[in-house]
N, C-alpha and C. Protein backbone atom coordinates (compact mmCIF):
# COMPACT_ATOMS: atom_id res chain seq x y z
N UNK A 1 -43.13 -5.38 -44.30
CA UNK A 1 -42.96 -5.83 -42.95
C UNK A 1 -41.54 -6.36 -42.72
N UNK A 2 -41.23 -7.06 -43.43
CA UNK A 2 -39.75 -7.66 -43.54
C UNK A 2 -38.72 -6.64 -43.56
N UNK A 3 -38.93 -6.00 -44.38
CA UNK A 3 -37.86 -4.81 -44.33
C UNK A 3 -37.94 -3.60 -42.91
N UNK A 4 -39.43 -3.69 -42.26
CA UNK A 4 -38.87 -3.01 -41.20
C UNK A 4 -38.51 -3.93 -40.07
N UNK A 5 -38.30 -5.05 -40.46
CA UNK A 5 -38.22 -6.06 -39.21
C UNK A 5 -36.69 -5.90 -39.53
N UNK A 6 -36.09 -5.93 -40.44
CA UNK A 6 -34.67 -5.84 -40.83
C UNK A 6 -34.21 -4.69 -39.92
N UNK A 7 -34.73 -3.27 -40.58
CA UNK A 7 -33.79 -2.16 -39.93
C UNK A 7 -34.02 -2.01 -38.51
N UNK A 8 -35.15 -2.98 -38.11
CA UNK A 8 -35.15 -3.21 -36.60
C UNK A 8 -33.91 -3.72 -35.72
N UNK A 9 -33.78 -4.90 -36.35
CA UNK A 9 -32.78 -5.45 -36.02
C UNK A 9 -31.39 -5.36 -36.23
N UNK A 10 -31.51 -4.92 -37.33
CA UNK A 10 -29.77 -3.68 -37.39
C UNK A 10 -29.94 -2.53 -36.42
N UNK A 11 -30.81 -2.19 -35.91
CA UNK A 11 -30.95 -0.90 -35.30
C UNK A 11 -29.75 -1.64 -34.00
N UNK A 12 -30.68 -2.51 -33.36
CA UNK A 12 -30.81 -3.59 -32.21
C UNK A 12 -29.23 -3.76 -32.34
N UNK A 13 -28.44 -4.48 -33.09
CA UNK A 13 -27.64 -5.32 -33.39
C UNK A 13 -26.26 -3.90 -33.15
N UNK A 14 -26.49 -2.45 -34.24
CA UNK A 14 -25.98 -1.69 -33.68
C UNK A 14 -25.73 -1.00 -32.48
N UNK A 15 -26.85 -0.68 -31.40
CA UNK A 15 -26.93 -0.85 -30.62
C UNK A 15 -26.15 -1.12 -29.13
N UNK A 16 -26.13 -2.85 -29.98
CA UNK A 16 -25.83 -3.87 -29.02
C UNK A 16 -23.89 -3.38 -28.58
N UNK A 17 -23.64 -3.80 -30.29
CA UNK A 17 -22.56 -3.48 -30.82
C UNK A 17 -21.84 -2.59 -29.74
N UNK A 18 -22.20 -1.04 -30.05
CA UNK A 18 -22.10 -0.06 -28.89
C UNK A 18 -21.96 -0.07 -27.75
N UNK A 19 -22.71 -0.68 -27.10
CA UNK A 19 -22.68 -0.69 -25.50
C UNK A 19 -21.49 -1.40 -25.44
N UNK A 20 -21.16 -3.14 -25.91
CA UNK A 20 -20.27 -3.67 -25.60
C UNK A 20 -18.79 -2.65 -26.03
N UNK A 21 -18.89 -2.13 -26.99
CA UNK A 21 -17.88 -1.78 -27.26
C UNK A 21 -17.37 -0.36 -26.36
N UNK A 22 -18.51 0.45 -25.68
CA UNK A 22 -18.64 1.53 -24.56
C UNK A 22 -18.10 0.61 -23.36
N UNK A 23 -18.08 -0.20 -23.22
CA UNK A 23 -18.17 -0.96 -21.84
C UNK A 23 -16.33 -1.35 -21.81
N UNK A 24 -16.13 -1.85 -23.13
CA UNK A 24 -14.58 -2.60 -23.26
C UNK A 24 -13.70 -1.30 -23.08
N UNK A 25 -14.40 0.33 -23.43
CA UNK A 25 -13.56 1.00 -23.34
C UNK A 25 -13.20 1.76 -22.13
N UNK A 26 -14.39 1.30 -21.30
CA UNK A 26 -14.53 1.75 -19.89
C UNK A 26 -13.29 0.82 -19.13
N UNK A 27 -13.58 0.02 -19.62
CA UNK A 27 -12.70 -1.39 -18.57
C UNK A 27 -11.43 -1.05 -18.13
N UNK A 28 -10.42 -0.54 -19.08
CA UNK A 28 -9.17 0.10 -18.19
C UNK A 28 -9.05 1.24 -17.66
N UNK A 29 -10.15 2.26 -17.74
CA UNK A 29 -10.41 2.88 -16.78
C UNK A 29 -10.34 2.74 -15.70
N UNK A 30 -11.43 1.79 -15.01
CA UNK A 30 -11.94 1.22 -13.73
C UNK A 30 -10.34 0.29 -13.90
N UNK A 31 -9.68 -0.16 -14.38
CA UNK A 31 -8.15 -0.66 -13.92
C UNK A 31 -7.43 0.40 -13.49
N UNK A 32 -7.47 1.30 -13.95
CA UNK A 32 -6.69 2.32 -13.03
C UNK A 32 -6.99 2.93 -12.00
N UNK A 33 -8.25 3.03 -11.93
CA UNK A 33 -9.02 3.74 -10.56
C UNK A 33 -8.87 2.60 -9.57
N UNK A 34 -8.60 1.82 -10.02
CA UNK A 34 -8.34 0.36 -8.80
C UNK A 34 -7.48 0.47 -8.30
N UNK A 35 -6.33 0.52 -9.67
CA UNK A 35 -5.01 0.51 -8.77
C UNK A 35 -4.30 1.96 -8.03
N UNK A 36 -5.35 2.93 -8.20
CA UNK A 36 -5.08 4.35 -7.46
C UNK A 36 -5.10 3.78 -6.24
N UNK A 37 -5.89 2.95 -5.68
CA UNK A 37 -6.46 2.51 -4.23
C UNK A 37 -5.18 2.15 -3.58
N UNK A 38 -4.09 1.26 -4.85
CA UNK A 38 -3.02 0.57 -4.47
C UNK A 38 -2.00 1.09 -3.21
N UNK A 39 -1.79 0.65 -2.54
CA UNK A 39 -1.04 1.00 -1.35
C UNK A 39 0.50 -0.08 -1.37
N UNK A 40 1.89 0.29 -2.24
CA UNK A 40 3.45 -0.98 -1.91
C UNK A 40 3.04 -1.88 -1.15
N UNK A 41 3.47 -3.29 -1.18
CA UNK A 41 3.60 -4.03 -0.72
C UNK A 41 5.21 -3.70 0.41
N UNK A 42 5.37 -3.96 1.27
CA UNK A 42 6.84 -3.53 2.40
C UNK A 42 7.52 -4.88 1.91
N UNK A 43 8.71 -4.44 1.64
CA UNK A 43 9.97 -5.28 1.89
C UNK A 43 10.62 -5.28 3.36
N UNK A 44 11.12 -5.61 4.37
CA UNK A 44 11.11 -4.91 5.42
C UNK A 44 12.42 -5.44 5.97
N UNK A 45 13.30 -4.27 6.67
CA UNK A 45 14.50 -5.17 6.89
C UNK A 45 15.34 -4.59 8.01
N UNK A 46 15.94 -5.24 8.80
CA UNK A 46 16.28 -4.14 9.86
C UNK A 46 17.86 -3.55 9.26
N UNK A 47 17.92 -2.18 10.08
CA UNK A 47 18.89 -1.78 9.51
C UNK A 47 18.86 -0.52 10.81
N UNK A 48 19.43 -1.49 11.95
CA UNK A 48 19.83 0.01 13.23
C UNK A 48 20.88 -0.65 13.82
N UNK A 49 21.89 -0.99 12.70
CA UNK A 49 23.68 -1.61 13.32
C UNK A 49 23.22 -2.36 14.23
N UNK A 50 23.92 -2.24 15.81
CA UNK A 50 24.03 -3.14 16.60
C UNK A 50 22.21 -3.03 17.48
N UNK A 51 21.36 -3.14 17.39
CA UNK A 51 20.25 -2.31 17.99
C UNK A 51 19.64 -4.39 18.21
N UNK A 52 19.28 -4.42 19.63
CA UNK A 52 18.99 -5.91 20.03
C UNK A 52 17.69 -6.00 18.98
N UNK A 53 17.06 -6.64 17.71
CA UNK A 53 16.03 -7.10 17.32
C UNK A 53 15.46 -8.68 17.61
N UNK A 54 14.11 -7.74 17.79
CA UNK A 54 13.02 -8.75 18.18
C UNK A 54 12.49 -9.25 17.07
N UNK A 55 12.59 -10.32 16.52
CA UNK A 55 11.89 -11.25 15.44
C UNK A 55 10.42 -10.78 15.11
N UNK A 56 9.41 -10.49 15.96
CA UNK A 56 8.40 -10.59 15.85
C UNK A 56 7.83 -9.04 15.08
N UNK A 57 8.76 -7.85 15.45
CA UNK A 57 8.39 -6.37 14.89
C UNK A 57 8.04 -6.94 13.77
N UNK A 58 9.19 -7.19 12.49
CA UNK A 58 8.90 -7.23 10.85
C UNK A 58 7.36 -7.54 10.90
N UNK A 59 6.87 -8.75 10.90
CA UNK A 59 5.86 -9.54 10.70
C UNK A 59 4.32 -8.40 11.32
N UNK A 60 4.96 -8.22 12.65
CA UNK A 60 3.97 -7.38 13.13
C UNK A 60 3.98 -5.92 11.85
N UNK A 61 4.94 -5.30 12.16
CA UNK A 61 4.42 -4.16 11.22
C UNK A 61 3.83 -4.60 10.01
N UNK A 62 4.14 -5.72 8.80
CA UNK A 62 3.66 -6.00 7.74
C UNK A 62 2.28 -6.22 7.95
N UNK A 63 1.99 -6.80 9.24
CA UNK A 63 0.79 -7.20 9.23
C UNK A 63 -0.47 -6.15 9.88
N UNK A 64 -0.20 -5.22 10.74
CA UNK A 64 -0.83 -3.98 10.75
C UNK A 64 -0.95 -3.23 9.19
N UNK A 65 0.36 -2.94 8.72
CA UNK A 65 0.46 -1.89 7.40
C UNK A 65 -1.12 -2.77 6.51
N UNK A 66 -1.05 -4.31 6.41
CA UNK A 66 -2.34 -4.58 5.65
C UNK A 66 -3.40 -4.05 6.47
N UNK A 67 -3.10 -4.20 7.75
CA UNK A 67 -4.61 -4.00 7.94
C UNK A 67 -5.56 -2.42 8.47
N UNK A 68 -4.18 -1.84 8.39
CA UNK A 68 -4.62 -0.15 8.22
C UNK A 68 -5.19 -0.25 6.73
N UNK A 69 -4.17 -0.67 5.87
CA UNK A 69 -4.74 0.00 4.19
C UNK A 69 -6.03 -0.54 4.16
N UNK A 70 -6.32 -1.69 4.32
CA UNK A 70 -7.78 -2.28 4.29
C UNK A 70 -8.62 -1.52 5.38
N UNK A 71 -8.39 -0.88 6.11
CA UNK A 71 -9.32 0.12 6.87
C UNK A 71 -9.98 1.28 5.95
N UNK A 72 -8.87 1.58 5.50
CA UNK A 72 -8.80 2.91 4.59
C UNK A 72 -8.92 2.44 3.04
N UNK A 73 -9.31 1.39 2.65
CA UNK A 73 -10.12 1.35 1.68
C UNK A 73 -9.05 0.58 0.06
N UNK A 74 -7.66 1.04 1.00
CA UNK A 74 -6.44 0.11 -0.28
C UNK A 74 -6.38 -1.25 -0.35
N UNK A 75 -5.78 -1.58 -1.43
CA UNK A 75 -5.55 -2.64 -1.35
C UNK A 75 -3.78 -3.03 -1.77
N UNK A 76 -3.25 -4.05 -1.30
CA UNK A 76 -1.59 -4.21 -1.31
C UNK A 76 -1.61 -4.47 -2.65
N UNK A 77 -0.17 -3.90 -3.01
CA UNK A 77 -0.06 -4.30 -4.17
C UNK A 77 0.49 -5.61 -4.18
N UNK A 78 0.25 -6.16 -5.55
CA UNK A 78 1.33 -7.47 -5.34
C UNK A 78 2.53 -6.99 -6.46
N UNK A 79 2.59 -5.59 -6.92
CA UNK A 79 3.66 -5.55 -8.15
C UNK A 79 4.45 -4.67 -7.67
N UNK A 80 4.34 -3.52 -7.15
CA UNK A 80 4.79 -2.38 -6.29
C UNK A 80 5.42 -2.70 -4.92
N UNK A 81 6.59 -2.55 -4.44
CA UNK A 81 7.28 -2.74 -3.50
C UNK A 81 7.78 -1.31 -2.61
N UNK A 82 7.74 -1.24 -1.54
CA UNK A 82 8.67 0.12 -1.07
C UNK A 82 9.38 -0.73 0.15
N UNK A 83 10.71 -0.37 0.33
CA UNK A 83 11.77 -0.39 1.06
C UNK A 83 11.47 0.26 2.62
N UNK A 84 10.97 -0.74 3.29
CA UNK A 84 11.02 -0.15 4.65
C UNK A 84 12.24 -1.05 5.57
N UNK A 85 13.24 0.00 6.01
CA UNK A 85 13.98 -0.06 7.21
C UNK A 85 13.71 0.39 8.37
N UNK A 86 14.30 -0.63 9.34
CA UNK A 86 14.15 -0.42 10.58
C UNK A 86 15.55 0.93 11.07
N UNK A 87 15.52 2.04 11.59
CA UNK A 87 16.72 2.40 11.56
C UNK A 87 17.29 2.79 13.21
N UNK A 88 16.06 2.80 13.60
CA UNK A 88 16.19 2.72 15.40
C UNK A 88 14.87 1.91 16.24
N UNK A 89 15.80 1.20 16.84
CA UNK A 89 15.19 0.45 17.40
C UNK A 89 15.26 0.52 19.60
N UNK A 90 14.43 0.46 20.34
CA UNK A 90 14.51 -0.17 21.28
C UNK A 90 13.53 -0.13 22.14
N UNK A 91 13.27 -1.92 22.68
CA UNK A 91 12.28 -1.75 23.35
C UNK A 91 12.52 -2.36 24.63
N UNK A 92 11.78 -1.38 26.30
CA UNK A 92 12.60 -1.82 27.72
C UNK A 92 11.37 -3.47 27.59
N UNK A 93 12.25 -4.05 28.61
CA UNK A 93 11.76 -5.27 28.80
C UNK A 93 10.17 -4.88 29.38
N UNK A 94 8.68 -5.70 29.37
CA UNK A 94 7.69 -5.83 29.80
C UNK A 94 7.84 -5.64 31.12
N UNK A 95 8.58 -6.25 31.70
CA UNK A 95 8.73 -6.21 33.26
C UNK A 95 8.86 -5.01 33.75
N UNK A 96 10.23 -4.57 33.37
CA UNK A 96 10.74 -3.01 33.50
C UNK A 96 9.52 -1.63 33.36
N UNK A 97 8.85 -1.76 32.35
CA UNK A 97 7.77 -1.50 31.73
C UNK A 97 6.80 -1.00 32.45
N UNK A 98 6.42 -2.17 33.31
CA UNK A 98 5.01 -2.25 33.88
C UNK A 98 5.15 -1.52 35.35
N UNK A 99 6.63 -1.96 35.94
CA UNK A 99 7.22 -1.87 37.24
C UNK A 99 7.50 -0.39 37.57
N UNK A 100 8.21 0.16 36.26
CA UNK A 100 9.05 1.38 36.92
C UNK A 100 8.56 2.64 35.44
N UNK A 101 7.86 2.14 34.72
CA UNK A 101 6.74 2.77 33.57
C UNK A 101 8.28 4.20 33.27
N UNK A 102 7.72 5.18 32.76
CA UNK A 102 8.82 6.35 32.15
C UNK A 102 9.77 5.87 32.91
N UNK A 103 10.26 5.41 33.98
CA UNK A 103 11.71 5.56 34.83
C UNK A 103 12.80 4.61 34.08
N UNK A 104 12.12 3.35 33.39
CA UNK A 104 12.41 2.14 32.41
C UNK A 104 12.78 3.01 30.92
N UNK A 105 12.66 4.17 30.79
CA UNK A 105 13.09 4.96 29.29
C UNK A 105 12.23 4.68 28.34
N UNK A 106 12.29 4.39 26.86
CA UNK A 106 11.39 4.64 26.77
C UNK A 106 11.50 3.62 24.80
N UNK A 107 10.29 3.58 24.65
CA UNK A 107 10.08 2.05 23.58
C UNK A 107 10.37 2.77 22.34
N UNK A 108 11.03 3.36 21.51
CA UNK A 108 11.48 3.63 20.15
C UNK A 108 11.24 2.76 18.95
N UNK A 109 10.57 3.28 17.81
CA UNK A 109 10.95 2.41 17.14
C UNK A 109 10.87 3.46 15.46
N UNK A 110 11.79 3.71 14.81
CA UNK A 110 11.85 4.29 13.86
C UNK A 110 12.25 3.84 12.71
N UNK A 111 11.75 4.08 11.31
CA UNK A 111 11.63 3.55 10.13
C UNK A 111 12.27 4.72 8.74
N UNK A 112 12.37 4.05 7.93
CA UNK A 112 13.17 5.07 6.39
C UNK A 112 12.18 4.05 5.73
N UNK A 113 11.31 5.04 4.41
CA UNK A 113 11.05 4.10 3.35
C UNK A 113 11.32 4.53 2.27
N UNK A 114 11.82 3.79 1.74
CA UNK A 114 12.09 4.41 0.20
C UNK A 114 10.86 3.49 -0.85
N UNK A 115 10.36 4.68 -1.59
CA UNK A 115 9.54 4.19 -2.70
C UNK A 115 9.85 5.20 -3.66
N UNK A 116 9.61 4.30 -4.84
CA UNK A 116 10.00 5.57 -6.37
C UNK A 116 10.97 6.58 -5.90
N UNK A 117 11.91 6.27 -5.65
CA UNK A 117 12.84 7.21 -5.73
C UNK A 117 12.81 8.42 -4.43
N UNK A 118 11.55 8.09 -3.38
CA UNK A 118 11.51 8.96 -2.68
C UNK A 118 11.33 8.65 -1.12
N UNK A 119 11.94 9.51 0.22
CA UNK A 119 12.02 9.03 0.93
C UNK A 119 11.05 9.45 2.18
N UNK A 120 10.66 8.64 3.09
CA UNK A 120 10.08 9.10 4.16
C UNK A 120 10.47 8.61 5.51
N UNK A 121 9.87 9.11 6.31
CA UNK A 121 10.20 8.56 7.97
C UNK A 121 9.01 8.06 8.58
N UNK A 122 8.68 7.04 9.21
CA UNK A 122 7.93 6.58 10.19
C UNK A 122 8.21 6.61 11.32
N UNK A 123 7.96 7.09 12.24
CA UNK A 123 8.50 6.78 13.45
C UNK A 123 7.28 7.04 14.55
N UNK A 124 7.88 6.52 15.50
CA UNK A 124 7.10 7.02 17.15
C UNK A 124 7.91 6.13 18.01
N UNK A 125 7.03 6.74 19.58
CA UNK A 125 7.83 6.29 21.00
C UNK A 125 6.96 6.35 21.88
N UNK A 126 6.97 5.76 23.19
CA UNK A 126 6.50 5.64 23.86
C UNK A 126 7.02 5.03 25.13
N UNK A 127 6.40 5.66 26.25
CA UNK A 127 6.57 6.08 27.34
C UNK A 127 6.42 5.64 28.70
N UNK A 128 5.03 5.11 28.27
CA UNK A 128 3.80 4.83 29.66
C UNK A 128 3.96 3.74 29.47
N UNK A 129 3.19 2.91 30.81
CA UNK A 129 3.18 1.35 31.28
C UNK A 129 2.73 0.76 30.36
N UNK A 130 1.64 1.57 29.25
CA UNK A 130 0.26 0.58 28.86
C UNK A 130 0.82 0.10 27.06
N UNK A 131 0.92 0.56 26.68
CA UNK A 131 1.54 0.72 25.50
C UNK A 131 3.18 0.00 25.54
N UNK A 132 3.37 -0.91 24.48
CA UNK A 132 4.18 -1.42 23.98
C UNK A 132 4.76 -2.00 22.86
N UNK A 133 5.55 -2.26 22.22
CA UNK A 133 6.12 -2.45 20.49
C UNK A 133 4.50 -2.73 19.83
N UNK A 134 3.56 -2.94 20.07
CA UNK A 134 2.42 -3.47 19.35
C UNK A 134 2.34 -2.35 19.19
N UNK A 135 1.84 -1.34 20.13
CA UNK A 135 1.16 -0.22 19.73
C UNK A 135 1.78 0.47 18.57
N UNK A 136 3.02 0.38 19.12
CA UNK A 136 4.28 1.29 18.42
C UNK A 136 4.27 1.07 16.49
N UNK A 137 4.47 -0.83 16.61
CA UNK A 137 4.24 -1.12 15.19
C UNK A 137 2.98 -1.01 14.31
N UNK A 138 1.82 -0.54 15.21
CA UNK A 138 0.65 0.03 14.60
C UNK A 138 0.72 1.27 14.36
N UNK A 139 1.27 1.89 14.93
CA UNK A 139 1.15 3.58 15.12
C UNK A 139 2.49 3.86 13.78
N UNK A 140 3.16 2.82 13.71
CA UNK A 140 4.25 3.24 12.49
C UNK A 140 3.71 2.70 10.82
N UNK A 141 3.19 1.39 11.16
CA UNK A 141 2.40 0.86 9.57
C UNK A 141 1.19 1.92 9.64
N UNK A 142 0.78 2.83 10.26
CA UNK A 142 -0.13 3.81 10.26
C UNK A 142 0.40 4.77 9.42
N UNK A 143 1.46 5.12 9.82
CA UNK A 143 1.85 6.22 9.05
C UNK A 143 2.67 6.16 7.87
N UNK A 144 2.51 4.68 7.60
CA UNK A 144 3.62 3.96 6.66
C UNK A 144 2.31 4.42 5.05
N UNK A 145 1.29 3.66 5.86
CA UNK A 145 -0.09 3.47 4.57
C UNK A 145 -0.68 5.29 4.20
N UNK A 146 -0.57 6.08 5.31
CA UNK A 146 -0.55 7.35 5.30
C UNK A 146 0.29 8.24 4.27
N UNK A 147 1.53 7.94 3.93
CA UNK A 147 3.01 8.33 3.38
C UNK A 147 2.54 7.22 2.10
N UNK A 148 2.41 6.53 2.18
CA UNK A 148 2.22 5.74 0.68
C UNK A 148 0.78 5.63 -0.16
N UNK A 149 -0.09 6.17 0.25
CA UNK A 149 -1.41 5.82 -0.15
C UNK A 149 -1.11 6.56 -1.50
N UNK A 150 -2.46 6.72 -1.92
CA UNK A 150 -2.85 7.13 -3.61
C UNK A 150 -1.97 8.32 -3.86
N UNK A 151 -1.91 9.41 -3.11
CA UNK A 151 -0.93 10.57 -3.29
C UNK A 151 0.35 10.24 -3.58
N UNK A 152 1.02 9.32 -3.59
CA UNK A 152 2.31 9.02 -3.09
C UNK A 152 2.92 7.93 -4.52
N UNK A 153 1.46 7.09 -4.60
CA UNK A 153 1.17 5.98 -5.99
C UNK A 153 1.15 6.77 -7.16
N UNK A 154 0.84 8.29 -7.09
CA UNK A 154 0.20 8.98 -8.33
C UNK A 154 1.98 8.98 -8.97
């Protein structure tokens, strides 16, 4: 009885052994499939020469770009950085805007990012009364998390 209570428990004990040791080898696996999700953190900086900037774009785009990737399932990195410039900028005053809509020209706002060595463009514009730099800085951290997602991380 003793002796099969033994190879019982070596059975058990091997076993055990196994799984933990199946499990520890899984573990950086699932670290990398995590950080596939990873989407740069933006450095962000203007860079359109003399072009009037509004304080509030940077912050705004950083803060859309999180909250597209978290739509779409990324998460920011905190180790990974990409270089986003502002490289054209302009937006007509609200007033102008609302008053005289396309006749007021029209809200620009265009971007360069450099990550790993490689470059892309963000950009858009707009036109109409309703829409303004918000939209614009959503519609560009849109295509920022688009251009950088897992394809881009690989």
């Amino acid at each position: 009885m003793k002796f099969r209570l033994s190879i019982f428990c070596g059975a058990m004990l091997i076993g055990h052994l196994q799984f933990h040791a199946g499990a520890q080898a899984a573990s950086p696996k699932a670290a990398n499939t995590s950080s596939r999700n990873d989407v740069p953190r933006l450095v962000l900086k203007w860079d359109c020469g003399d072009c009037e900037q509004n304080e509030k774009v940077l912050p705004l785009i950083n803060q859309e770009y999180a909250k597209e990737a978290q739509a779409k399932g990324y998460s920011v990195s905190t180790t990974e950085s990409a270089e986003l410039s502002i490289t054209a900028y302009r937006q007509r005053k609200p007033g102008a805007r609302v008053m005289l809509g396309i006749f007021a020209g029209k809200d620009v706002l265009r971007t360069r990012i450099r990550f790993r060595g490689k470059e892309y463009v963000a950009k858009d514009y707009s036109a109409n009364i309703f829409a303004g730099m918000n939209s614009l800085c959503a519609a560009v951290a849109k295509k920022a998390v688009k251009q950088l997602g897992p394809v881009a991380a690989q």
